[in-house]
PDB file of N, CA and C in Angstrom:
ATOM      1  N   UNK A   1       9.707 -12.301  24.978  1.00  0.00           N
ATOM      2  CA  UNK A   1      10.015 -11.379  26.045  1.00  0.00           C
ATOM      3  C   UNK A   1       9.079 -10.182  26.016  1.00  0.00           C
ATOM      4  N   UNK A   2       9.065  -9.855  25.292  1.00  0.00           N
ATOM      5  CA  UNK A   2       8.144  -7.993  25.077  1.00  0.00           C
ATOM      6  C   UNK A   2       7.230  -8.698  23.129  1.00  0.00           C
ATOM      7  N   UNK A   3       6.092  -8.293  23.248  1.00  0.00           N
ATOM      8  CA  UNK A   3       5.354  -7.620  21.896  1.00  0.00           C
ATOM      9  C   UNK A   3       4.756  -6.340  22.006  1.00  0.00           C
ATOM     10  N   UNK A   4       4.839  -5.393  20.597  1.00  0.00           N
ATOM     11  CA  UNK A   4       4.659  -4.117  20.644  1.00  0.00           C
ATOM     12  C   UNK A   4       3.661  -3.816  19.107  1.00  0.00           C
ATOM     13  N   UNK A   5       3.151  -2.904  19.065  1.00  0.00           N
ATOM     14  CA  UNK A   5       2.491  -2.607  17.773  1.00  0.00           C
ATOM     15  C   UNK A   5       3.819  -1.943  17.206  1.00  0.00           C
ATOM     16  N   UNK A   6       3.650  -2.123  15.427  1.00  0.00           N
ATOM     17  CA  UNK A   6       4.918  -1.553  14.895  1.00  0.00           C
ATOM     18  C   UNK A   6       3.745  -0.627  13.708  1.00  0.00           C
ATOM     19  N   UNK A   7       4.414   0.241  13.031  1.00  0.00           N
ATOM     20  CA  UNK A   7       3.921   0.970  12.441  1.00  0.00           C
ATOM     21  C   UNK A   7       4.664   0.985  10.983  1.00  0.00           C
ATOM     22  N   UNK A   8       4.320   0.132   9.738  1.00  0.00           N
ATOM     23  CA  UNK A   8       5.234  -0.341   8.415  1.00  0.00           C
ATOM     24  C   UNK A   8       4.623   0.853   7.251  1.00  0.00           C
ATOM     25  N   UNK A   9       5.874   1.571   7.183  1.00  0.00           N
ATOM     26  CA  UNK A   9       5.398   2.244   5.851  1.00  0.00           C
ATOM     27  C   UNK A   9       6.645   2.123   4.830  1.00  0.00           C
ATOM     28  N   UNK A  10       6.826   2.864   3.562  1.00  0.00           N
ATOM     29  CA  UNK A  10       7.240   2.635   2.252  1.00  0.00           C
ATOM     30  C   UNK A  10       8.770   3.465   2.574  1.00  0.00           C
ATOM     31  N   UNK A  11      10.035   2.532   2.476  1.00  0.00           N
ATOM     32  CA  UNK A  11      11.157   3.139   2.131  1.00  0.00           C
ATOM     33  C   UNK A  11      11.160   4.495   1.684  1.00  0.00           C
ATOM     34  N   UNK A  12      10.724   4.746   0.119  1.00  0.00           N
ATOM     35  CA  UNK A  12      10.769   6.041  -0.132  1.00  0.00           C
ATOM     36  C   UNK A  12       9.967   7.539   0.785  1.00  0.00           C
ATOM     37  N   UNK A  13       9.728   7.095   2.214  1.00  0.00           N
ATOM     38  CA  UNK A  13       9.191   7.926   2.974  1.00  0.00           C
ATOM     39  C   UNK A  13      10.368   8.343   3.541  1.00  0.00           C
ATOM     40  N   UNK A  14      11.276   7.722   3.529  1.00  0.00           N
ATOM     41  CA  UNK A  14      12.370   8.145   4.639  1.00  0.00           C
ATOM     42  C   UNK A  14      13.343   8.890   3.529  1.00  0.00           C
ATOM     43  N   UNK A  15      13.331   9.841   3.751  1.00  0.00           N
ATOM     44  CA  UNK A  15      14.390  11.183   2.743  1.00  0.00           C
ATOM     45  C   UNK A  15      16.292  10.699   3.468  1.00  0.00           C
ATOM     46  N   UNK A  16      16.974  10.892   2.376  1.00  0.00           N
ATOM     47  CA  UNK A  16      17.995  10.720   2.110  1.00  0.00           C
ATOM     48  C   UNK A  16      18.752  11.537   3.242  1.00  0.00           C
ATOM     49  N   UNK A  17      19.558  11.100   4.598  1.00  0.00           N
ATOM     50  CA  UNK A  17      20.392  11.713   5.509  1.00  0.00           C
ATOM     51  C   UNK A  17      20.604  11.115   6.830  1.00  0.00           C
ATOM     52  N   UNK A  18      21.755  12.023   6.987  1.00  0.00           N
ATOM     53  CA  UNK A  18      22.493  11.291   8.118  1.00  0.00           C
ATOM     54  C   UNK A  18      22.148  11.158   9.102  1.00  0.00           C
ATOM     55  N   UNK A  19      21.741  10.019  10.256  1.00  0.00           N
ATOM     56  CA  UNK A  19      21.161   9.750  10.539  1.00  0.00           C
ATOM     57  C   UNK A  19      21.101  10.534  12.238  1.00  0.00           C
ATOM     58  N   UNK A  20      22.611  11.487  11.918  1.00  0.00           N
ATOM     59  CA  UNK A  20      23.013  11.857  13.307  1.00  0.00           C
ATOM     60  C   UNK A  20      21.926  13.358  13.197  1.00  0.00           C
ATOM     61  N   UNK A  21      21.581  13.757  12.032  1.00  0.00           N
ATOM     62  CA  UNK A  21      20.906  14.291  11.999  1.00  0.00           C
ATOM     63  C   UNK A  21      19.487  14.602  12.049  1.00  0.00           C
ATOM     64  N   UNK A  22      18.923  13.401  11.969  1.00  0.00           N
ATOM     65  CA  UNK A  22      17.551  13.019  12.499  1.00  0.00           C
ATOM     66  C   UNK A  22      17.210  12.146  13.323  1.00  0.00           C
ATOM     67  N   UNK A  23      16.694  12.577  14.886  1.00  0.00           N
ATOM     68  CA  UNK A  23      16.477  11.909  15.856  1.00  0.00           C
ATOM     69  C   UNK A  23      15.718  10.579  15.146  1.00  0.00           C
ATOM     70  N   UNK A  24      14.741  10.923  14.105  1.00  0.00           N
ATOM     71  CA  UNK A  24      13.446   9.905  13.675  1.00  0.00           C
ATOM     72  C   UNK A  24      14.371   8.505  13.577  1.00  0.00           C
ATOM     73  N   UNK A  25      15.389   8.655  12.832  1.00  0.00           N
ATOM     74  CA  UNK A  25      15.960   7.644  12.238  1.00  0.00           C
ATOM     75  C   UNK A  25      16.516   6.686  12.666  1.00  0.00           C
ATOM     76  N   UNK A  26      17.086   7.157  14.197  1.00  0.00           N
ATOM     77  CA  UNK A  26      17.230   6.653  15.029  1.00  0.00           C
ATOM     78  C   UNK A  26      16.571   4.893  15.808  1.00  0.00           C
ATOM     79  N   UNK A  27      15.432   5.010  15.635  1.00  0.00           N
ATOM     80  CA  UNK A  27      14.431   4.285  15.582  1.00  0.00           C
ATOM     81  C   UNK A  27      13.452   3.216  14.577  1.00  0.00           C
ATOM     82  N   UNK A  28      14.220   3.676  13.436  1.00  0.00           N
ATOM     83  CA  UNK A  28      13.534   3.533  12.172  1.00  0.00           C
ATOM     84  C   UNK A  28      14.355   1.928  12.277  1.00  0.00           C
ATOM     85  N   UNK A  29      13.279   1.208  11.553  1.00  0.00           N
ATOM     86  CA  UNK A  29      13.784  -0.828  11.510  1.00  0.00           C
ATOM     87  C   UNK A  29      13.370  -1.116  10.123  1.00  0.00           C
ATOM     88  N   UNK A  30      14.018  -1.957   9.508  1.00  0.00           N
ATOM     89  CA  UNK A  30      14.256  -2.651   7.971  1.00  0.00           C
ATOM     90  C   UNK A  30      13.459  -3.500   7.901  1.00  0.00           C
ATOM     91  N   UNK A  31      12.317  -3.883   7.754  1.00  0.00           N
ATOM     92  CA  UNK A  31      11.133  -4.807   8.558  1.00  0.00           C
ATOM     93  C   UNK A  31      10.997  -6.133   7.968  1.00  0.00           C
ATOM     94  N   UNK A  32      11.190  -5.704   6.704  1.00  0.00           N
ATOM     95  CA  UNK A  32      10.959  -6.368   5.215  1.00  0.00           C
ATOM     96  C   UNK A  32      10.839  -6.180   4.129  1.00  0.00           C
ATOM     97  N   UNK A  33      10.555  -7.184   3.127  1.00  0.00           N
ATOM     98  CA  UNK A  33      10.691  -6.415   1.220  1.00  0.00           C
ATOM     99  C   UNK A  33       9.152  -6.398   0.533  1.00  0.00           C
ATOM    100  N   UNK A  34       8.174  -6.644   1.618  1.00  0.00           N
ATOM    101  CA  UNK A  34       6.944  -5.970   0.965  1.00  0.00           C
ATOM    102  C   UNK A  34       6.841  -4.686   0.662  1.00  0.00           C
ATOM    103  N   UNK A  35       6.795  -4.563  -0.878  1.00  0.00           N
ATOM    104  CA  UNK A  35       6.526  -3.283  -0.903  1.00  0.00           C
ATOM    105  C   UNK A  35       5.764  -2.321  -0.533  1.00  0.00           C
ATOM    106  N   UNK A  36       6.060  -0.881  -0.162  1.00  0.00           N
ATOM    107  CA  UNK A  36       5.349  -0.436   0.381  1.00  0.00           C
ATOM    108  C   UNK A  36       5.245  -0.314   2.189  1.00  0.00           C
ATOM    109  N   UNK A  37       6.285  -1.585   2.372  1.00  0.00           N
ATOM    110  CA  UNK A  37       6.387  -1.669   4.313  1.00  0.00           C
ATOM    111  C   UNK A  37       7.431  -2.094   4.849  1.00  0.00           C
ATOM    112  N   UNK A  38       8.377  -1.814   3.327  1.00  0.00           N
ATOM    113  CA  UNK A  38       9.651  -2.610   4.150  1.00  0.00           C
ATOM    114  C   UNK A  38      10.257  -1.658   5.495  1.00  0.00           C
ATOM    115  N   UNK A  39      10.003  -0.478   5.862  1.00  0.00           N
ATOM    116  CA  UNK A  39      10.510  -0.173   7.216  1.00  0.00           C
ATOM    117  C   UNK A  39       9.504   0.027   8.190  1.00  0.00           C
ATOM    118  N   UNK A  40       9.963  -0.077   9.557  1.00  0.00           N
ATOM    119  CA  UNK A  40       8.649  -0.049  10.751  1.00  0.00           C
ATOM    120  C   UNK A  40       9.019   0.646  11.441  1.00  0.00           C
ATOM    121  N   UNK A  41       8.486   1.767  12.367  1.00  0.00           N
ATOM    122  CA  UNK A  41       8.423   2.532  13.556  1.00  0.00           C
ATOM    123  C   UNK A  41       8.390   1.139  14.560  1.00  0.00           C
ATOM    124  N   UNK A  42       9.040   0.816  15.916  1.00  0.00           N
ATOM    125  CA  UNK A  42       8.244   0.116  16.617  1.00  0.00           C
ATOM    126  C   UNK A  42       7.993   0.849  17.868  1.00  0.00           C
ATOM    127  N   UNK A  43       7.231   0.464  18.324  1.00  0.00           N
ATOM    128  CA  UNK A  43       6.647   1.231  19.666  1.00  0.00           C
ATOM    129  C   UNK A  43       7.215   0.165  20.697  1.00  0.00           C
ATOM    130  N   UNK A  44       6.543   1.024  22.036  1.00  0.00           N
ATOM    131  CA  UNK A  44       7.103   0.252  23.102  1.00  0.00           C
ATOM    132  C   UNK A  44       8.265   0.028  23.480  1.00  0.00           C
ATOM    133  N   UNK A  45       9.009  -0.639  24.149  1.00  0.00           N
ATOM    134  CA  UNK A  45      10.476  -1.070  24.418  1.00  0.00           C
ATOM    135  C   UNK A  45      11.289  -1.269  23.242  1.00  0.00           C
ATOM    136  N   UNK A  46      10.201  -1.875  22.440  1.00  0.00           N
ATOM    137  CA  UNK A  46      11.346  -2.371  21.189  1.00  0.00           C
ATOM    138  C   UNK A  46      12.683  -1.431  20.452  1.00  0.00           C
ATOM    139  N   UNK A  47      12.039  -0.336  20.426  1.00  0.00           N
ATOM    140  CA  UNK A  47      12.531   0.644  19.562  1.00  0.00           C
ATOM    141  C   UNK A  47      13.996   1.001  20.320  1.00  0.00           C
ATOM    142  N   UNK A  48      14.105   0.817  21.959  1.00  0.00           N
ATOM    143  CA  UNK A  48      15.292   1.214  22.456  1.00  0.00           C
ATOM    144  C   UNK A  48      16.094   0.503  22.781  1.00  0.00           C
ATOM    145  N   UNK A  49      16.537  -0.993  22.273  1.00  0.00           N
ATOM    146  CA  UNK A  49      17.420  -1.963  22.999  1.00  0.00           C
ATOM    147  C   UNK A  49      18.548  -1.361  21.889  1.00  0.00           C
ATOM    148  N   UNK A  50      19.835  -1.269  22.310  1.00  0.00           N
ATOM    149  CA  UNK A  50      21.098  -1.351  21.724  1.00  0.00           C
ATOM    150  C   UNK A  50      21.700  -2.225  20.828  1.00  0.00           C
ATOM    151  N   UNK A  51      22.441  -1.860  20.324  1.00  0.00           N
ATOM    152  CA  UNK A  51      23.288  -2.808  18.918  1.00  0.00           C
ATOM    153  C   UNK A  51      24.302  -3.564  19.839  1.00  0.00           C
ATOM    154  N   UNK A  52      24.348  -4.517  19.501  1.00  0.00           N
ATOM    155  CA  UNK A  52      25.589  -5.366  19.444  1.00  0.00           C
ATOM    156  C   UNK A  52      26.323  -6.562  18.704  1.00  0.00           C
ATOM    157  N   UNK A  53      27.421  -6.637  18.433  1.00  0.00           N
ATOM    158  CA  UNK A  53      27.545  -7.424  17.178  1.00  0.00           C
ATOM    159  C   UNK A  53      27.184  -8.913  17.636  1.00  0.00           C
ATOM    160  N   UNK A  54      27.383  -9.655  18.997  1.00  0.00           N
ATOM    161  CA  UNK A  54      26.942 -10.755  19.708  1.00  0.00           C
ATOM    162  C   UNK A  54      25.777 -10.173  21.030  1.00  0.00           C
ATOM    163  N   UNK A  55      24.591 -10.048  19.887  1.00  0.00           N
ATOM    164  CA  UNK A  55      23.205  -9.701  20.452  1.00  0.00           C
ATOM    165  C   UNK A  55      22.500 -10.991  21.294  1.00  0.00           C
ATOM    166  N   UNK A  56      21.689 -10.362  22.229  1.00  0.00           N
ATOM    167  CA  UNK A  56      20.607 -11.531  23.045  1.00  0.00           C
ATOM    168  C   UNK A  56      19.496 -11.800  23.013  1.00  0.00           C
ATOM    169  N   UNK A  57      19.324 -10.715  21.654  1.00  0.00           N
ATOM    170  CA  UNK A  57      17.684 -10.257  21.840  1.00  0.00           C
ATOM    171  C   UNK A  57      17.484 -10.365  19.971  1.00  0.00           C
ATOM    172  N   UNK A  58      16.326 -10.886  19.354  1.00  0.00           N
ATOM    173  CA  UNK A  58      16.189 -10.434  17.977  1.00  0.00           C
ATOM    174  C   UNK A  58      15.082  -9.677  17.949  1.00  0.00           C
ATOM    175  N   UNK A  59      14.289  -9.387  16.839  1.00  0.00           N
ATOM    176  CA  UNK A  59      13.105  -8.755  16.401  1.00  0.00           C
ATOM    177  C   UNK A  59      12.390 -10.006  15.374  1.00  0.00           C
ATOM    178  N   UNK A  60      11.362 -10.170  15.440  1.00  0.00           N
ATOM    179  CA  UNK A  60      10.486 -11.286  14.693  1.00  0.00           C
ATOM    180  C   UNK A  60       9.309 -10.671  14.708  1.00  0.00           C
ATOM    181  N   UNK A  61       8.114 -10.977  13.506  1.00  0.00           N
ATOM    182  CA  UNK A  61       7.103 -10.466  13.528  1.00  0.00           C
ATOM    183  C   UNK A  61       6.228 -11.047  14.303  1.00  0.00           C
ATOM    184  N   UNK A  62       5.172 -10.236  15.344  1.00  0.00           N
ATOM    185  CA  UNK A  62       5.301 -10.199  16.378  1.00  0.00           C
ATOM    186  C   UNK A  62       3.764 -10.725  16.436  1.00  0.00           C
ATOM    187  N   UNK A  63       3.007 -11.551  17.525  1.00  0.00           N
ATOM    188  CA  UNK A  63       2.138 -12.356  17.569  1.00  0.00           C
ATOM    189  C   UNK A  63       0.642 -12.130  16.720  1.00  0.00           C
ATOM    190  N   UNK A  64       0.265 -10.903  16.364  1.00  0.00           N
ATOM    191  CA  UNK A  64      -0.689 -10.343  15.417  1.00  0.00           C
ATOM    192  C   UNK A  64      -0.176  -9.900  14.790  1.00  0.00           C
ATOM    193  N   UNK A  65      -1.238  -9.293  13.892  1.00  0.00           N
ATOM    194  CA  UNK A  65      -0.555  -8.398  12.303  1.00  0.00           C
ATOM    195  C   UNK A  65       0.343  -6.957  12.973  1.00  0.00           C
ATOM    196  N   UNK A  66       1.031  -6.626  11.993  1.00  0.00           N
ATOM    197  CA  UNK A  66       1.556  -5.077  12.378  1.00  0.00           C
ATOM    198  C   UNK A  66       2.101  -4.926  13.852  1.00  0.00           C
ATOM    199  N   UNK A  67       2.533  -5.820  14.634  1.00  0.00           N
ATOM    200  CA  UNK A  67       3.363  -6.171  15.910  1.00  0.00           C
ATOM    201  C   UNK A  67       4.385  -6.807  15.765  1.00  0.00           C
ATOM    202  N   UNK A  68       5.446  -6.437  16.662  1.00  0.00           N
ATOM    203  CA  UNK A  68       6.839  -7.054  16.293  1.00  0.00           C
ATOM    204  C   UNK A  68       7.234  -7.432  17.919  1.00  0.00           C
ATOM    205  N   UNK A  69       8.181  -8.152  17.702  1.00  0.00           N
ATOM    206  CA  UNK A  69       8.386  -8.982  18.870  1.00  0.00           C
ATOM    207  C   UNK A  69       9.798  -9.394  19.129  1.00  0.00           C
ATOM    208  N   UNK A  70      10.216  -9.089  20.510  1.00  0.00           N
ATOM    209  CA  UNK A  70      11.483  -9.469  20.606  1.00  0.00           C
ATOM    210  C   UNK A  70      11.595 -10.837  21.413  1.00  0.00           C
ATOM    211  N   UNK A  71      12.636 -11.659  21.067  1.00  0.00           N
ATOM    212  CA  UNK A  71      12.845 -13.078  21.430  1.00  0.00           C
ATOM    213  C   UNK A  71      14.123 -13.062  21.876  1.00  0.00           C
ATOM    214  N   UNK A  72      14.189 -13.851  22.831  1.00  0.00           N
ATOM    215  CA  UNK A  72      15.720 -14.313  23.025  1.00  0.00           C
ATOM    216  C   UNK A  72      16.537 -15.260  22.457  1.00  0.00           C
ATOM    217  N   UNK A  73      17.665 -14.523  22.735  1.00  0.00           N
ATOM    218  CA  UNK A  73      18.553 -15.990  21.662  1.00  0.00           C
ATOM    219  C   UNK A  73      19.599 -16.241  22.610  1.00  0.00           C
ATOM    220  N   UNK A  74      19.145 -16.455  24.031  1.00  0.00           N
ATOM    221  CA  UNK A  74      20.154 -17.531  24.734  1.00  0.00           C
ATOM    222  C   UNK A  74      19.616 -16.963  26.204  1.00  0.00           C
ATOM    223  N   UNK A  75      19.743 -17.465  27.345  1.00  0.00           N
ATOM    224  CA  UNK A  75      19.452 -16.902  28.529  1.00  0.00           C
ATOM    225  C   UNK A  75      19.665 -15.533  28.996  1.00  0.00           C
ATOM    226  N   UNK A  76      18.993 -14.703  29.492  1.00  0.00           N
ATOM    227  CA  UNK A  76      19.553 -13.412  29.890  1.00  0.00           C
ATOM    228  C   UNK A  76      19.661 -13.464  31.474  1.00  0.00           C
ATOM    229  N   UNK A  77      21.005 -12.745  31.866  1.00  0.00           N
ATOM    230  CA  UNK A  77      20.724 -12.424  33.593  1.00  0.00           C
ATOM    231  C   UNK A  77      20.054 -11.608  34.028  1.00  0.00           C
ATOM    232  N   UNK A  78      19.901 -11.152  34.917  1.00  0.00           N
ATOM    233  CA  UNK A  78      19.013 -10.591  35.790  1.00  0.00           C
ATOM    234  C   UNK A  78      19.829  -9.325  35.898  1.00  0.00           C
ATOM    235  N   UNK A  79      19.249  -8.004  35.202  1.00  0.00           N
ATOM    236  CA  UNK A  79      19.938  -6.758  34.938  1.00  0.00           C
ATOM    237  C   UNK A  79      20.623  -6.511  33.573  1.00  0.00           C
ATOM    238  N   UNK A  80      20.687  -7.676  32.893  1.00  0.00           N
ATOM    239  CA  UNK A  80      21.676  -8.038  31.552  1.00  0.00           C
ATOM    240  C   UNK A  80      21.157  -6.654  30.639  1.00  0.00           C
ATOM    241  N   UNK A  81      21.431  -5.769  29.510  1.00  0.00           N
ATOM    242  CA  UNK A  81      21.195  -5.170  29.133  1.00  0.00           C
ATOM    243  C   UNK A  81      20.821  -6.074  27.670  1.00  0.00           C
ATOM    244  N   UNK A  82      19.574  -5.588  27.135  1.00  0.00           N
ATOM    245  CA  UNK A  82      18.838  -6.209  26.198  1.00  0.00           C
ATOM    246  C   UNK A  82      19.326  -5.741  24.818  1.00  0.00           C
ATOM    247  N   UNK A  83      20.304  -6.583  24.009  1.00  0.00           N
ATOM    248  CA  UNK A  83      20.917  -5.797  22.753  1.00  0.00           C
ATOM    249  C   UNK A  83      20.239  -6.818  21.495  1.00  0.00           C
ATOM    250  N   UNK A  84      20.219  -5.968  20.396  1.00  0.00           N
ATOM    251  CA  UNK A  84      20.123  -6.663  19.054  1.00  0.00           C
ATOM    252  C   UNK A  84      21.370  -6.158  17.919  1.00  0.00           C
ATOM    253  N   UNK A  85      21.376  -6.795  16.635  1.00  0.00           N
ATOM    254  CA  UNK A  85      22.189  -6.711  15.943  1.00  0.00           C
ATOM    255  C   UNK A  85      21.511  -5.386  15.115  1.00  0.00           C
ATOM    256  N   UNK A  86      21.844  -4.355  14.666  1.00  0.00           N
ATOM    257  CA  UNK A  86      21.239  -3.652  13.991  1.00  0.00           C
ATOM    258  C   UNK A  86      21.557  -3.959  12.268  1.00  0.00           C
ATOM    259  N   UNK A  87      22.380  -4.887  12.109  1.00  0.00           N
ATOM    260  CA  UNK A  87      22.679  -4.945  10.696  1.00  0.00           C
ATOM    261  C   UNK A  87      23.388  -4.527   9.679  1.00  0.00           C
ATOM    262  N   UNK A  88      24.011  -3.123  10.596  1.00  0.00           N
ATOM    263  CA  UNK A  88      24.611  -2.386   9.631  1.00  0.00           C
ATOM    264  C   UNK A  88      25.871  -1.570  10.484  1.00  0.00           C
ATOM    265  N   UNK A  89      26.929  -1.007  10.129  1.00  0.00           N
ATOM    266  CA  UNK A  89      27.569  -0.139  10.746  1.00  0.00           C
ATOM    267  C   UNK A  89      27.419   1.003  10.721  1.00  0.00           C
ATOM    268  N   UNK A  90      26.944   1.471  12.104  1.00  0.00           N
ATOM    269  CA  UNK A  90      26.943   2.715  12.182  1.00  0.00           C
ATOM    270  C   UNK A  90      27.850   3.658  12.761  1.00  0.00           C
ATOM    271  N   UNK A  91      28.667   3.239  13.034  1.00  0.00           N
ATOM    272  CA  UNK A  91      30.015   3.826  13.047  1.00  0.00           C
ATOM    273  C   UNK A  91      31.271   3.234  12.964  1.00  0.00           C
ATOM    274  N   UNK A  92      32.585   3.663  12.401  1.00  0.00           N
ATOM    275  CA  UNK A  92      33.924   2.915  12.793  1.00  0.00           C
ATOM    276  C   UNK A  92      34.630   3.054  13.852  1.00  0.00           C
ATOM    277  N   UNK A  93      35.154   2.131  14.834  1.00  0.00           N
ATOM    278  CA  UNK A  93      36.115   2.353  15.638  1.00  0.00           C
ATOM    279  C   UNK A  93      36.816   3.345  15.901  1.00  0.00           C
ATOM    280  N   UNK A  94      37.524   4.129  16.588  1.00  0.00           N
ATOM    281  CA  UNK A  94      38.967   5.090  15.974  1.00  0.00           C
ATOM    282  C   UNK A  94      40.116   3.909  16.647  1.00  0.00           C
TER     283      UNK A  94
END
């Protein structure tokens, strides 16, 4: 669907906090366990599709080096809003 350049640098770059507190983090992706790149900035569209726990959209490394790429994982409609799983909870219910 979309490829974007991603930008992979070293876990220990990203300082310890909440995430409501830093816009950056917001954006920030778990990329992989090479050291040194396991998280990525991605550029482009990628960086803004939404969480959902039954997502339509994944992230895969993306047709060249240092590009990431989103794929579909089942048909989308026409207007459908483009979600991925983020992996983690970022918030609880009330």
């Amino acid at each position: 669907m979309e490829w974007a350049p991603i930008s992979r640098f070293p876990a220990s770059d990203l300082k310890p906090v909440d995430h409501r507190d830093c816009q950056a983090h917001h954006h920030v992706f778990t990329w992989g366990a090479e050291p040194g790149r396991e998280k990525a900035y991605a550029w482009g569209m990628l960086a803004l599709y939404n969480h959902s726990k039954t997502p339509n959209v994944e992230l895969i490394d993306g047709p060249l080096p240092d590009t990431g790429a989103a794929v579909a994982l089942r048909d989308i409609q026409p207007g459908e809003e483009l979600c991925l799983d983020y992996g983690i909870t970022w918030f609880e219910p009330s």
